[in-house]
C-alpha atoms as a PDB file:
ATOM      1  CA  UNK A   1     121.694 208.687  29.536  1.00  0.00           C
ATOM      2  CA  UNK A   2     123.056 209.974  26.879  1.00  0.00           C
ATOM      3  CA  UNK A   3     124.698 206.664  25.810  1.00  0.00           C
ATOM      4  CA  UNK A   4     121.485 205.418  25.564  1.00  0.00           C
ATOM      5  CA  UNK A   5     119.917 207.780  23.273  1.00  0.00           C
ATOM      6  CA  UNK A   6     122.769 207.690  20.822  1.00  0.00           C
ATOM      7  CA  UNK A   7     122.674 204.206  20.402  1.00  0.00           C
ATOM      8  CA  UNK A   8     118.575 204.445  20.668  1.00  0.00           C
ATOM      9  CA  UNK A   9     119.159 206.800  17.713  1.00  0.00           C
ATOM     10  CA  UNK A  10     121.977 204.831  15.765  1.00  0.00           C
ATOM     11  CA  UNK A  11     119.503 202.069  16.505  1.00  0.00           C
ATOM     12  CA  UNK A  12     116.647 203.938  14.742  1.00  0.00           C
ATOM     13  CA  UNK A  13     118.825 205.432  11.369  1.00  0.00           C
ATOM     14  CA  UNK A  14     120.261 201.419  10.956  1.00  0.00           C
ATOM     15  CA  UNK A  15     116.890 199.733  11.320  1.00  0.00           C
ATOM     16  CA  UNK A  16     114.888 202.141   9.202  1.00  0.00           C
ATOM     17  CA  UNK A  17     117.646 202.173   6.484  1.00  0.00           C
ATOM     18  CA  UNK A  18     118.013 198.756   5.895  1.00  0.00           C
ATOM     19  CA  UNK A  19     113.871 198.642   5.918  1.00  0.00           C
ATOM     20  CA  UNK A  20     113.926 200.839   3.317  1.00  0.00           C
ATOM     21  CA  UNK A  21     116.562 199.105   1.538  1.00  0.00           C
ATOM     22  CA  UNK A  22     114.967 195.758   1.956  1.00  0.00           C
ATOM     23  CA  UNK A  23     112.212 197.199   0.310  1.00  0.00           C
ATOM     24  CA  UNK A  24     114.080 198.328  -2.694  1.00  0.00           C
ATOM     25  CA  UNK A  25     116.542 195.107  -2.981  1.00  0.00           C
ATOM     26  CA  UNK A  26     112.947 192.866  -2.703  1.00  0.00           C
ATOM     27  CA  UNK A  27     111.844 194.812  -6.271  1.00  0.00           C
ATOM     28  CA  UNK A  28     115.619 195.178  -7.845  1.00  0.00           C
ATOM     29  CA  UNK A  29     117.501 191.778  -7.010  1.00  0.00           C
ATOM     30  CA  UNK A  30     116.597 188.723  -9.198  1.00  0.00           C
ATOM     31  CA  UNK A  31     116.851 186.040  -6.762  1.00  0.00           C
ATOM     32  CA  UNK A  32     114.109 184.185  -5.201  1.00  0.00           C
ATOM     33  CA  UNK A  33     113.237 185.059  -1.628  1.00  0.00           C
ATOM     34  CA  UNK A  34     114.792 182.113  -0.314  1.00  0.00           C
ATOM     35  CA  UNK A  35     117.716 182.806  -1.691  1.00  0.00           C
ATOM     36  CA  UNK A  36     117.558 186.305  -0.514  1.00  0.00           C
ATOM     37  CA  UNK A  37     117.127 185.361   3.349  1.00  0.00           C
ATOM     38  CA  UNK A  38     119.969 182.727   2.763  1.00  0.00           C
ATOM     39  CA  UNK A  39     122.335 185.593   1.409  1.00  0.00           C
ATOM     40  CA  UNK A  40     120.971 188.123   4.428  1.00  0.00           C
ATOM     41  CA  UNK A  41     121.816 185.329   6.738  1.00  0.00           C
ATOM     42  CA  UNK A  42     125.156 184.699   5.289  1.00  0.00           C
ATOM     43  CA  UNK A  43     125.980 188.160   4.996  1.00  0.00           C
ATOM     44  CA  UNK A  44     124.894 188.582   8.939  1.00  0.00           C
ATOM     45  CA  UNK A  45     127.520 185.963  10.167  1.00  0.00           C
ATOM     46  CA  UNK A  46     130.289 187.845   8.405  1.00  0.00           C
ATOM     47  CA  UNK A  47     129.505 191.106  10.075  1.00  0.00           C
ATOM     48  CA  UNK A  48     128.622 189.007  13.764  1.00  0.00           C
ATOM     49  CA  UNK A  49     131.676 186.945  13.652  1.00  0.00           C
ATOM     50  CA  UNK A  50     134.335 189.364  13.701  1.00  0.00           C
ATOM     51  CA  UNK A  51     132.475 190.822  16.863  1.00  0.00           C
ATOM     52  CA  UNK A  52     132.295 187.666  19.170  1.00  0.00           C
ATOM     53  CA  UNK A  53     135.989 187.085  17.762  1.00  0.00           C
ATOM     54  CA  UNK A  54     136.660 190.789  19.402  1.00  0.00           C
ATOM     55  CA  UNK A  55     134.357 190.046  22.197  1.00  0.00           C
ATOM     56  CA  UNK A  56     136.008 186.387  23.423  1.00  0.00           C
ATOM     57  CA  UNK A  57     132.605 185.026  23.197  1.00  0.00           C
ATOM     58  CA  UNK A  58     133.649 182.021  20.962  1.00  0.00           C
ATOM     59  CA  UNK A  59     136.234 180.842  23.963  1.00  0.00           C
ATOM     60  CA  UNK A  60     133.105 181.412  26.793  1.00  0.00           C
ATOM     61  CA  UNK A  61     131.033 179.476  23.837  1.00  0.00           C
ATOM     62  CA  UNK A  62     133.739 176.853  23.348  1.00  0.00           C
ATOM     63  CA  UNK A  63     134.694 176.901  27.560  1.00  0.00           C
ATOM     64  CA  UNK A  64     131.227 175.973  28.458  1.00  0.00           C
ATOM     65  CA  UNK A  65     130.236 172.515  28.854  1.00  0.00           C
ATOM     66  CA  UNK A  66     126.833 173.037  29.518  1.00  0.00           C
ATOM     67  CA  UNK A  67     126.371 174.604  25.945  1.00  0.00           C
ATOM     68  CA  UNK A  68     127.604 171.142  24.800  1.00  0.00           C
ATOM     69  CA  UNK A  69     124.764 168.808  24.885  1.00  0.00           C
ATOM     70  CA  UNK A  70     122.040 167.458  22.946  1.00  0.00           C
ATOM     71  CA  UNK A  71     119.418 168.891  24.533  1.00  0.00           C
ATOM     72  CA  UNK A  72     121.261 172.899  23.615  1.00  0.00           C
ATOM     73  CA  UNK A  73     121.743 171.436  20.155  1.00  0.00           C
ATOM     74  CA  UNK A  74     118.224 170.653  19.928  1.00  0.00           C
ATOM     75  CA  UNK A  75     117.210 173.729  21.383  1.00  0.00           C
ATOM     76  CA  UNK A  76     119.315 175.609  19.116  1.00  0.00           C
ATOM     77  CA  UNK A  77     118.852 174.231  15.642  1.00  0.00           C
ATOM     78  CA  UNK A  78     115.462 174.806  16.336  1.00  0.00           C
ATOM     79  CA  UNK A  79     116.361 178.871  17.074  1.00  0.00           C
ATOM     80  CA  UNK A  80     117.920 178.962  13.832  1.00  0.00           C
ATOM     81  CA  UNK A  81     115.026 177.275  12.437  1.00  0.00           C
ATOM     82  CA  UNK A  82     112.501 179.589  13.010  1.00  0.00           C
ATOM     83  CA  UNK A  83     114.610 182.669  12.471  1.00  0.00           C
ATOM     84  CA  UNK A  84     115.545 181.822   9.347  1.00  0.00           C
ATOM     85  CA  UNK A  85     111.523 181.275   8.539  1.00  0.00           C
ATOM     86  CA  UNK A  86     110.923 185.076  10.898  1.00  0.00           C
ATOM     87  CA  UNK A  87     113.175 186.854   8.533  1.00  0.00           C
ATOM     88  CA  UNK A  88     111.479 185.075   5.234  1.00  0.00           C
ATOM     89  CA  UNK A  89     108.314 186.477   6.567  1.00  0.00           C
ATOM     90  CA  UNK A  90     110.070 189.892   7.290  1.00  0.00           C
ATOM     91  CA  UNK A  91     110.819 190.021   3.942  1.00  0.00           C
ATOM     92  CA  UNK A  92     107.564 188.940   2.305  1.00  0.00           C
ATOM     93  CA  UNK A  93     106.058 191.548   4.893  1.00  0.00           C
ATOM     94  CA  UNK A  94     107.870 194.315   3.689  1.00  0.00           C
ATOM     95  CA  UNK A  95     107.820 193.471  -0.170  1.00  0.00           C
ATOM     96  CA  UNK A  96     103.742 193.354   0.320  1.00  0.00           C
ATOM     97  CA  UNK A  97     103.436 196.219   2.559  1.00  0.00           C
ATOM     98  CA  UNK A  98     105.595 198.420   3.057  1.00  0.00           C
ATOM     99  CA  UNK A  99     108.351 199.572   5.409  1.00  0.00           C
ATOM    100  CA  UNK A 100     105.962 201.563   8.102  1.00  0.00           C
ATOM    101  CA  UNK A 101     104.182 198.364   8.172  1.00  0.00           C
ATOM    102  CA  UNK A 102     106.834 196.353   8.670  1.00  0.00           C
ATOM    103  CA  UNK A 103     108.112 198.791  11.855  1.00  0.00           C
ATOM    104  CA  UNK A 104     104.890 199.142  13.079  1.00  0.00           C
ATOM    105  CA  UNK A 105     104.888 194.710  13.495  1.00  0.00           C
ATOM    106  CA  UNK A 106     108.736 195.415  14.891  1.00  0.00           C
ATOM    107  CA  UNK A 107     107.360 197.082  17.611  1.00  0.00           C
ATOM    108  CA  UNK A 108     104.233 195.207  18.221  1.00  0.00           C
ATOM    109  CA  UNK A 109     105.952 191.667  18.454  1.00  0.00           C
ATOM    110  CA  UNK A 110     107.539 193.119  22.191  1.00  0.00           C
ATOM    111  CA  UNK A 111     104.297 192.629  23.484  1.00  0.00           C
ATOM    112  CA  UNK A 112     104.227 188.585  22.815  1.00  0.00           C
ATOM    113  CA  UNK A 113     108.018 188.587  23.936  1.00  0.00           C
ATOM    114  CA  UNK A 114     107.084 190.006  27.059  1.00  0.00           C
ATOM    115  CA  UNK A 115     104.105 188.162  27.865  1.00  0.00           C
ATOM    116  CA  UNK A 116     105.796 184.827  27.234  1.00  0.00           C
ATOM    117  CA  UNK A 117     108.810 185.970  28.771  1.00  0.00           C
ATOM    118  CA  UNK A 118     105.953 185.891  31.637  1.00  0.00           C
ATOM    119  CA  UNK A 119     104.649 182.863  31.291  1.00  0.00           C
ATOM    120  CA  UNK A 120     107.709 180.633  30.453  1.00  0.00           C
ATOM    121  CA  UNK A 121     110.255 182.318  32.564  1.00  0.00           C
ATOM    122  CA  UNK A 122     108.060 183.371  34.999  1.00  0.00           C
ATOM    123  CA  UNK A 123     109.841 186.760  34.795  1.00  0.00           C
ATOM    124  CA  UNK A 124     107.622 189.522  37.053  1.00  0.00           C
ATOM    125  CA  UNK A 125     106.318 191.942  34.920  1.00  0.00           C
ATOM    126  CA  UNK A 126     106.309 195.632  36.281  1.00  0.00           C
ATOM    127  CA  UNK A 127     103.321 198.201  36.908  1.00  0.00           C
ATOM    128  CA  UNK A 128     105.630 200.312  33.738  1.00  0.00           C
ATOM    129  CA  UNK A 129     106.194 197.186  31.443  1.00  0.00           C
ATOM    130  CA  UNK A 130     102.416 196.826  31.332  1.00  0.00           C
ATOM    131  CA  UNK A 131     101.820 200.596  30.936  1.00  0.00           C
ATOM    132  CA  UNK A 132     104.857 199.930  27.692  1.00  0.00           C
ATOM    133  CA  UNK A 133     102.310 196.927  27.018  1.00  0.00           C
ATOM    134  CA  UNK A 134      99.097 198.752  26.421  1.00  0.00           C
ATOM    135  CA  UNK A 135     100.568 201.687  24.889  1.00  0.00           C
ATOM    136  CA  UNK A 136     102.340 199.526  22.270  1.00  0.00           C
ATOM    137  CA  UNK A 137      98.769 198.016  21.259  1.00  0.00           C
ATOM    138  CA  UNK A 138      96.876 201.273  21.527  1.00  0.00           C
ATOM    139  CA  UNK A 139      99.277 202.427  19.020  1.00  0.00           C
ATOM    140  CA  UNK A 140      98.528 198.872  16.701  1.00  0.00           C
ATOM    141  CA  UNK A 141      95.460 199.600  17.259  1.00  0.00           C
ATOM    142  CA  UNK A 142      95.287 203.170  16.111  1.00  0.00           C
ATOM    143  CA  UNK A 143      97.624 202.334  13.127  1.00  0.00           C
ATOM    144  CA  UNK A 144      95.590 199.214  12.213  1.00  0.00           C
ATOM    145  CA  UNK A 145      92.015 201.043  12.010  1.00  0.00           C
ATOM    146  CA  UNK A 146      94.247 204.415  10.276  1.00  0.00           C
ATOM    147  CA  UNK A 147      95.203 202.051   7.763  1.00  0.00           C
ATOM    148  CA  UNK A 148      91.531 200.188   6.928  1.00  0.00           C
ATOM    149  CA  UNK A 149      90.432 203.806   6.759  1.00  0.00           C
ATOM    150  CA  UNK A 150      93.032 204.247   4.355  1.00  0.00           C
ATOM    151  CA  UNK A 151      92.340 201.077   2.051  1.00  0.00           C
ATOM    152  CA  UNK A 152      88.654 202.472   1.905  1.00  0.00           C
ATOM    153  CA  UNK A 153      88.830 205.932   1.108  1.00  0.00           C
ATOM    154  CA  UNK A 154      91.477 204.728  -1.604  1.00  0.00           C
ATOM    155  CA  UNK A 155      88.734 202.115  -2.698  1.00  0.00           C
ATOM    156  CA  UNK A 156      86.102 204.424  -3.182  1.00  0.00           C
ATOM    157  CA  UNK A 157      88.107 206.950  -5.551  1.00  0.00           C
END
């Protein structure tokens, strides 16, 4: 629809500018990277909060005794966990390689989603998520061996 593609597009524009300016702040900004995923963390929650505020997805949050136990605590501090480590490696991605790099990983890290999404949830996959499955590696494929071409015509000169 066109709902979709506008917020496919907005999408797009938001992701690749703050790529772009990720790689800038990594050269400008003198803090150490941890303290620049702790900042982009903190500065996340002040955008997000307002939203669930807006949303009423702090009383469903608050309402729901299920969410309430140890085991969802567990489960959860180890979430935010590893996503704080995913976005220190985004960053130290896209401060050693660059920001086409960086989206091309973006993309390819649907494939693992989808295939554990498989495997844990035991979610069907569908004759077009595996066609979406094979064309998103043919195209890391095609971008890895572009590159390596790259780095050795660059090498020889």
């Amino acid at each position: 629809t066109q709902t979709g593609l506008f917020w496919m597009l907005a999408n797009c524009l938001c992701t690749s500018g703050y790529v772009l300016y990720l790689k800038f702040a990594t050269k400008s900004v003198k803090l150490s990277k941890f303290g620049m995923v702790f900042y982009n963390n903190v500065l996340c929650m002040l955008f997000l909060f307002p939203v669930t505020l807006v949303n009423g997805q702090l009383g469903k949050f608050l309402g729901t005794k299920a969410l309430h136990t140890a085991d969802y605590a567990v489960k959860n501090a180890f979430a935010g966990f590893v996503g704080f480590f995913l976005n220190f490696a985004s960053l130290n991605c896209v401060a050693q390689t660059g920001p086409t790099t960086y989206a091309m990983l973006g993309s390819l890290n649907k494939v693992p989603i989808a295939i554990f999404g498989y495997l844990i949830f035991d979610n069907a996959i569908s004759e077009e998520t595996w066609t979406f499955i094979s064309i998103s590696l043919m195209g890391g494929i095609l971008y890895t061996i572009a590159k390596l071409r790259a780095g050795k015509r660059k090498g020889t000169k």
